[in-house]
Structure formats: structure tokens, C-alpha cells
Protein backbone atom coordinates (compact mmCIF):
# COMPACT_ATOMS: atom_id res chain seq x y z
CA UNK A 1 17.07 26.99 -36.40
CA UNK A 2 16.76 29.51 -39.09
CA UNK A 3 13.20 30.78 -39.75
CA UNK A 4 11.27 28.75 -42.35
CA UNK A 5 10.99 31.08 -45.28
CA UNK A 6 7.54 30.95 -47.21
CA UNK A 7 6.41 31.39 -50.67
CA UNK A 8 2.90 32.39 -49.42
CA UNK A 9 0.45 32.69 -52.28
CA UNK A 10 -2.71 32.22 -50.47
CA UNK A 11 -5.09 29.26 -49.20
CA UNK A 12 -5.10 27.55 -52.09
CA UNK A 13 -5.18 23.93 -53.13
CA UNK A 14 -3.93 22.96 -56.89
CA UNK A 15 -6.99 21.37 -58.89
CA UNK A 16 -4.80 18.12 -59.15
CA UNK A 17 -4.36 17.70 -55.35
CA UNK A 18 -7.95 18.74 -54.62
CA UNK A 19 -9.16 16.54 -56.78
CA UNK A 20 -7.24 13.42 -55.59
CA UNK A 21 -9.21 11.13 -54.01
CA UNK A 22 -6.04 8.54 -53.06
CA UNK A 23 -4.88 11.95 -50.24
CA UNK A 24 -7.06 12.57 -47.35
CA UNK A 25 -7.47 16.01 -46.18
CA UNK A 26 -4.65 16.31 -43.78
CA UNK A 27 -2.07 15.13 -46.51
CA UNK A 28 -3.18 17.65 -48.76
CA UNK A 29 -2.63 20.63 -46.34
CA UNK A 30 0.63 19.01 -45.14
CA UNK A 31 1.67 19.16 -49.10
CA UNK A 32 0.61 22.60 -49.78
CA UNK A 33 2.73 23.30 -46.21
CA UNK A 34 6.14 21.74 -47.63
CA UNK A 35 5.36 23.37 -51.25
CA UNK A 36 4.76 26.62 -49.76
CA UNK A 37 7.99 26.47 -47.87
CA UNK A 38 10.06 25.43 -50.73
CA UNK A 39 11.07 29.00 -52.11
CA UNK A 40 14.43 28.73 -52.57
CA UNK A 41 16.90 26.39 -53.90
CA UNK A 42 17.60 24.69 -51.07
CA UNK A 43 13.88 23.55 -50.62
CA UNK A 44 11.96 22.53 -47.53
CA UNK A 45 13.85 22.33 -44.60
CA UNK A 46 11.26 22.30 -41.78
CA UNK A 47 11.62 19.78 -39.38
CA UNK A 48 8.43 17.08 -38.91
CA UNK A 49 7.85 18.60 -35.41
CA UNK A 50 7.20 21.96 -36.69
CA UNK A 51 4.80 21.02 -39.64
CA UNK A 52 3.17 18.47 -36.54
CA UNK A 53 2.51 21.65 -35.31
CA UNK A 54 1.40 24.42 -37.68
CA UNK A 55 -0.99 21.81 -38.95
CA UNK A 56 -1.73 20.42 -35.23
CA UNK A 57 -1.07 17.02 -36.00
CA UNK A 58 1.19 14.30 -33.94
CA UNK A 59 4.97 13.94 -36.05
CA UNK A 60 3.63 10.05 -36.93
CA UNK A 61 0.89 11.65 -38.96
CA UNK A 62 3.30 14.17 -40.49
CA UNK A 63 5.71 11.80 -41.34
CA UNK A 64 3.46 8.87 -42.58
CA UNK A 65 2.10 11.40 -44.97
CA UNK A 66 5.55 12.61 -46.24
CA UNK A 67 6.44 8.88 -47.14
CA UNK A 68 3.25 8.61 -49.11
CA UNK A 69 3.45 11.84 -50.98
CA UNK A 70 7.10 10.97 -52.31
CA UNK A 71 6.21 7.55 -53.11
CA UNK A 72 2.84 9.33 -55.28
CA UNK A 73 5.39 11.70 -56.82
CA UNK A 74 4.64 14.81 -54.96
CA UNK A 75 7.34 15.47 -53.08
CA UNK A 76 11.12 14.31 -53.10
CA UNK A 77 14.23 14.02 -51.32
CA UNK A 78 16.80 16.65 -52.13
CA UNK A 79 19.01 15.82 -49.70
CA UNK A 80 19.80 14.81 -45.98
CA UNK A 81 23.01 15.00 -44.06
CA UNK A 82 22.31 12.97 -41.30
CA UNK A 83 20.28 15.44 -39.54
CA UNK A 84 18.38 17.89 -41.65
CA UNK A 85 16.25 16.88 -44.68
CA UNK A 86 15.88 19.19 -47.85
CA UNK A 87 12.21 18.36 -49.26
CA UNK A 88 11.10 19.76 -53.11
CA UNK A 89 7.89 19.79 -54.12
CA UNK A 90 6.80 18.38 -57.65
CA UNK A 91 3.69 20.38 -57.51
CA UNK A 92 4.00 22.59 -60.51
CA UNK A 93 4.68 20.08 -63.30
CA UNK A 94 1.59 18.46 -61.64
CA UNK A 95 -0.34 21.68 -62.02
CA UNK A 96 0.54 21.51 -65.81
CA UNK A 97 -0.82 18.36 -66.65
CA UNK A 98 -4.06 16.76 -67.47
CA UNK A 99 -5.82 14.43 -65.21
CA UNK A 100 -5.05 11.42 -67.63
CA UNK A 101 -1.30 12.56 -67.88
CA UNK A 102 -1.32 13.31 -63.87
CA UNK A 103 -2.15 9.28 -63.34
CA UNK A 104 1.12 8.20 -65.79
CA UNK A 105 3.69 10.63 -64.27
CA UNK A 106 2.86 9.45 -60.80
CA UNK A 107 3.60 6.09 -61.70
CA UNK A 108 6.63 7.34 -63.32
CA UNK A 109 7.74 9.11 -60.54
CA UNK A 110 7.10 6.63 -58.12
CA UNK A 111 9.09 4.56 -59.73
CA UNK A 112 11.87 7.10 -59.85
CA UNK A 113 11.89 7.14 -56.09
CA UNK A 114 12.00 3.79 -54.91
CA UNK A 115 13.88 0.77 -56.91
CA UNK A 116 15.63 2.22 -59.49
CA UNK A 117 16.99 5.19 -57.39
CA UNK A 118 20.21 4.19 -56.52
CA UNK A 119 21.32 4.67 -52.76
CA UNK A 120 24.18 7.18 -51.87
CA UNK A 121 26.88 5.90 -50.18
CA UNK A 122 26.08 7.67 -47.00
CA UNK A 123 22.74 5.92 -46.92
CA UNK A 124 24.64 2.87 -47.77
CA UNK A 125 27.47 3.19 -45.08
CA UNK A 126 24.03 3.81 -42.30
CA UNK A 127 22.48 1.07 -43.84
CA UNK A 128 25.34 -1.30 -42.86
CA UNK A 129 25.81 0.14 -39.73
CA UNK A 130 22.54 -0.89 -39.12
CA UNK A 131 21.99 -4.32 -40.07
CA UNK A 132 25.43 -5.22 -38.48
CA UNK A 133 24.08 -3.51 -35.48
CA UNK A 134 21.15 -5.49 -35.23
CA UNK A 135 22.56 -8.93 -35.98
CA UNK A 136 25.14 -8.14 -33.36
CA UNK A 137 22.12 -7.14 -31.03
CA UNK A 138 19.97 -9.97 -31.69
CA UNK A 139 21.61 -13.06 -33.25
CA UNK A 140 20.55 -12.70 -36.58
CA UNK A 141 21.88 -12.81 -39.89
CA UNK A 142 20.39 -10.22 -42.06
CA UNK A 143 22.27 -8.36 -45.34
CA UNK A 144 22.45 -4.65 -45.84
CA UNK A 145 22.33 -5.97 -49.60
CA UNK A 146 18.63 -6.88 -49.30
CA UNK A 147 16.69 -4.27 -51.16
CA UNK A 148 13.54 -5.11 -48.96
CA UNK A 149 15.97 -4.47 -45.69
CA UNK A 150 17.66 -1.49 -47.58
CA UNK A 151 14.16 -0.19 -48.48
CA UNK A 152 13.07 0.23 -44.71
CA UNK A 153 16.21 1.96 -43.22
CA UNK A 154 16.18 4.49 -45.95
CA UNK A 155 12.37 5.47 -45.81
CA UNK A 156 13.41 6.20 -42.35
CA UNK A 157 16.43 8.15 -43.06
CA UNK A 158 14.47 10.13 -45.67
CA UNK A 159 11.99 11.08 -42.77
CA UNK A 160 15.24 12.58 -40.42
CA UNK A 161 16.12 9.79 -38.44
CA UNK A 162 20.02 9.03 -37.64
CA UNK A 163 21.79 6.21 -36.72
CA UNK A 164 21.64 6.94 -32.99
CA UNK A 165 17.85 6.51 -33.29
CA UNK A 166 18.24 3.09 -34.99
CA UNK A 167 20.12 1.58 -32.58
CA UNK A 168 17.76 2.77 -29.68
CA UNK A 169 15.31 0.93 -31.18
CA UNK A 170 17.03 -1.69 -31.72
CA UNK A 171 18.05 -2.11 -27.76
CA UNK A 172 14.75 -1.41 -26.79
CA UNK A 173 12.96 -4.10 -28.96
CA UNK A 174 15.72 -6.28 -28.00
CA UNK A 175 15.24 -5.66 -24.15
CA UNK A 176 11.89 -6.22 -24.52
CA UNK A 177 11.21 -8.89 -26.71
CA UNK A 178 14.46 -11.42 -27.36
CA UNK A 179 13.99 -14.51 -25.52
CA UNK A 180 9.96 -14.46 -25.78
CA UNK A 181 7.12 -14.72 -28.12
CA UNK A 182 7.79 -11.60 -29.65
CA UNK A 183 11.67 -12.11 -30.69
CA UNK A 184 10.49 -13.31 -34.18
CA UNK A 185 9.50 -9.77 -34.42
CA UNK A 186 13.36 -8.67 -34.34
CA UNK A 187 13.58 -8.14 -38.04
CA UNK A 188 13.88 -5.07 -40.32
CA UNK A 189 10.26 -4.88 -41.48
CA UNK A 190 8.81 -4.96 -37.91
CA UNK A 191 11.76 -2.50 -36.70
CA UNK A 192 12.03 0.15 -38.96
CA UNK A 193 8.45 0.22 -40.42
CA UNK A 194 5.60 2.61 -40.35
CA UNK A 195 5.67 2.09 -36.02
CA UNK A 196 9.16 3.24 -36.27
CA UNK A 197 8.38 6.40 -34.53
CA UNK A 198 6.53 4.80 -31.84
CA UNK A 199 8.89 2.16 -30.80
CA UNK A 200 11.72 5.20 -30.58
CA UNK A 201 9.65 6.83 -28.16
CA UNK A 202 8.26 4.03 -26.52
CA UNK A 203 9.17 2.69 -22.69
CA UNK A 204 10.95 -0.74 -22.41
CA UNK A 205 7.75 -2.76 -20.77
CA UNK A 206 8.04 -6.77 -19.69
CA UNK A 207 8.14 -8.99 -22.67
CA UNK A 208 4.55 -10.40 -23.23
CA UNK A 209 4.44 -14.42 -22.39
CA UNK A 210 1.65 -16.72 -23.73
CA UNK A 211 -0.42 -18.71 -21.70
CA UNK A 212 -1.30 -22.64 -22.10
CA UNK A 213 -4.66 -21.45 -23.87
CA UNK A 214 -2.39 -19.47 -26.70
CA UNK A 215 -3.06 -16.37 -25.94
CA UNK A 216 -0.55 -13.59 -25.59
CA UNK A 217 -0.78 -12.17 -21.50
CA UNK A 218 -2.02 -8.76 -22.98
CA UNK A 219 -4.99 -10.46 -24.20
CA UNK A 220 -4.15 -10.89 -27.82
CA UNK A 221 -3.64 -13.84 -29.81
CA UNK A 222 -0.27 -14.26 -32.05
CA UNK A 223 -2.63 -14.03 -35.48
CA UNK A 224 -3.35 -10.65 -33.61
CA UNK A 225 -0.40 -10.01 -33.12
CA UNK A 226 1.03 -10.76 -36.58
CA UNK A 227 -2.01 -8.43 -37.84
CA UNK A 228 -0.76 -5.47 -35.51
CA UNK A 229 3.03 -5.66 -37.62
């Protein structure tokens, strides 16, 4: 890949970042990261592996932070392929406002980025390839239609992930879990939620059976369990 090109100005945090208490630390370096490598037109490129590793953090932390800084209005999506993702930082008409003004825009924004944006079609075409896959995979009956189903599978998309890596995780849940106390957990919230990443990478272990006592073999209750998703 092409060498990430930098509009370096310094270490320096805007007043409006610094001063928000709703971003740790980490989220506020990773922002200043993705603004300072948006200098062209074509915006932010870099992958989440190599921001995971300028700011030596693990790709979960990178991406869990880019989710939360487009939903806040920092950063959004400019575009994505399939395979690369174009990220544009908000960070100057931020800079411009007062702190009152900062609180209403965010809203604004946020608003801007989830409901009423409307879904390309390549999202959309994914999206159904998805959902069908998963039905097919594990015997249920959920809609691509669903905005709460839709919802998930984009954030994902938004973060880099393809189809391919859907429908790993879709086998490997489904090896794992269909057929025991953890099959109620094939569904697109558990799936392709914030442990996305994790169950991607994850090993195909023995489905966890409960005992006549009602707990879970691994030691865990099902309200545990239920608390862990």
C-alpha cells in the first residue's frame, strides 16, 4: 500500500476534543491520527492495523473508537469499496464552534450518520447477502429490511470488513454453537456487534453444555451469559 500521506502540524489536540470528557485518551490521539492523515481529497485511507500500531493499540480498540467518533460527529465515512475505507475528519468546523454550539452539531451529526443516512446499494446488496447467508446457515428467518439488522452489518462494513469475513463468522458461530445453549445467540446483534472482531479471529472450540444445576460447563450462568452479549 501507498504511503499514508500526513498533514503534520504538530502534537496538538483541538480545545474541543481536549476538552471532551465523553473521549478517553486513546480516542482522542486515534482522532488527531485519522485528521492528521486526511490531507487530501481522498481522506484517510489507513488501514485499522496500521493506526493499531502507530498508536500501539490492538485493531478492536482502534476500531471500537472509530465507530464512536462517527456516531459523535467527528469523523465520517467517505467511502468504501469493499476493501479500503476513505475516513474525513469533521474536526475543523468543530474547532470553529463554541462549546454550547459543539453539543447541538454533534447531535446533528449523529443523526446524519445513522437513521436518516440512506444505505448505498452496495451496502444494501452485502447486507442481503448476509442475512440470506445466515438464515441459510442457521435456520432462521431474519430480513435485510430490518433497520436494527441493517444497522449492525453496516457499522461493520464502515470499519473494512467484506463479505468473506461475514460469512466466516457466521460458520464459525454456527459450528460452535447451533444445536446447544448458545444457538439463541445466532442472531445479527450477537454476530456482527462490537465482538465482531473477536469472533473473526477466534478458534471454533466445543459448544458449551449446561449442567442439571444451570450452569453453563465454563462456569457461567446463562444471565452471565446474556450479560457478556
Amino acid at each position: 500500500m501507498e504511503e499514508n500521506k500526513r498533514d503534520f502540524k504538530g502534537v496538538w489536540i483541538a480545545r474541543e476534543v481536549w476538552l471532551d470528557r465523553r473521549l478517553n485518551a486513546l480516542e482522542k490521539v486515534i482522532l488527531m491520527e485519522i485528521d492528521s492523515l486526511d490531507s487530501t481529497e481522498r481522506g484517510c485511507y489507513a488501514s485499522n492495523k496500521y493506526i493499531a500500531d502507530f498508536c500501539q493499540c490492538s485493531e478492536t480498540k482502534v476500531s471500537t473508537a472509530i465507530s464512536k467518533l462517527v456516531t459523535m460527529g467527528y469523523l465520517y465515512v467517505k467511502s468504501f469499496d469493499g476493501r479500503q475505507r476513505e475516513l474525513k475528519s469533521r474536526l475543523s468546523n468543530f474547532e470553529r464552534q463554541t462549546n454550547k454550539n459543539l453539543k447541538a452539531d454533534s447531535q446533528n451529526l449523529k443523526e446524519s450518520n445513522t437513521s436518516n443516512k440512506p444505505i448505498n446499494n452496495t451496502d444494501k446488496n452485502i447486507i442481503a447477502a448476509v442475512v440470506e447467508y445466515l438464515n441459510e446457515k442457521s435456520g432462521t428467518n431474519y430480513r435485510a429490511s430490518s433497520k436494527s439488522t441493517a444497522r449492525h452489518i453496516e457499522a461493520r462494513l464502515h470499519e473494512g470488513y467484506t463479505l468473506q469475513d461475514f460469512k466466516t463468522v457466521i460458520d464459525k458461530k454456527v459450528a460452535e454453537w447451533k444445536g446447544g445453549e448458545m444457538e439463541k445467540y445466532l442472531r445479527p446483534e450477537t454476530l456482527f456487534g462490537s465482538k465482531f472482531e473477536g469472533y473473526l479471529n477466534a478458534r471454533v472450540t466445543q459448544q458449551n453444555r449446561r449442567g442439571d444445576n444451570g450452569v453453563m460447563m465454563d462456569g457461567r450462568t446463562e444471565d452471565e451469559l446474556d450479560a457478556i452479549f
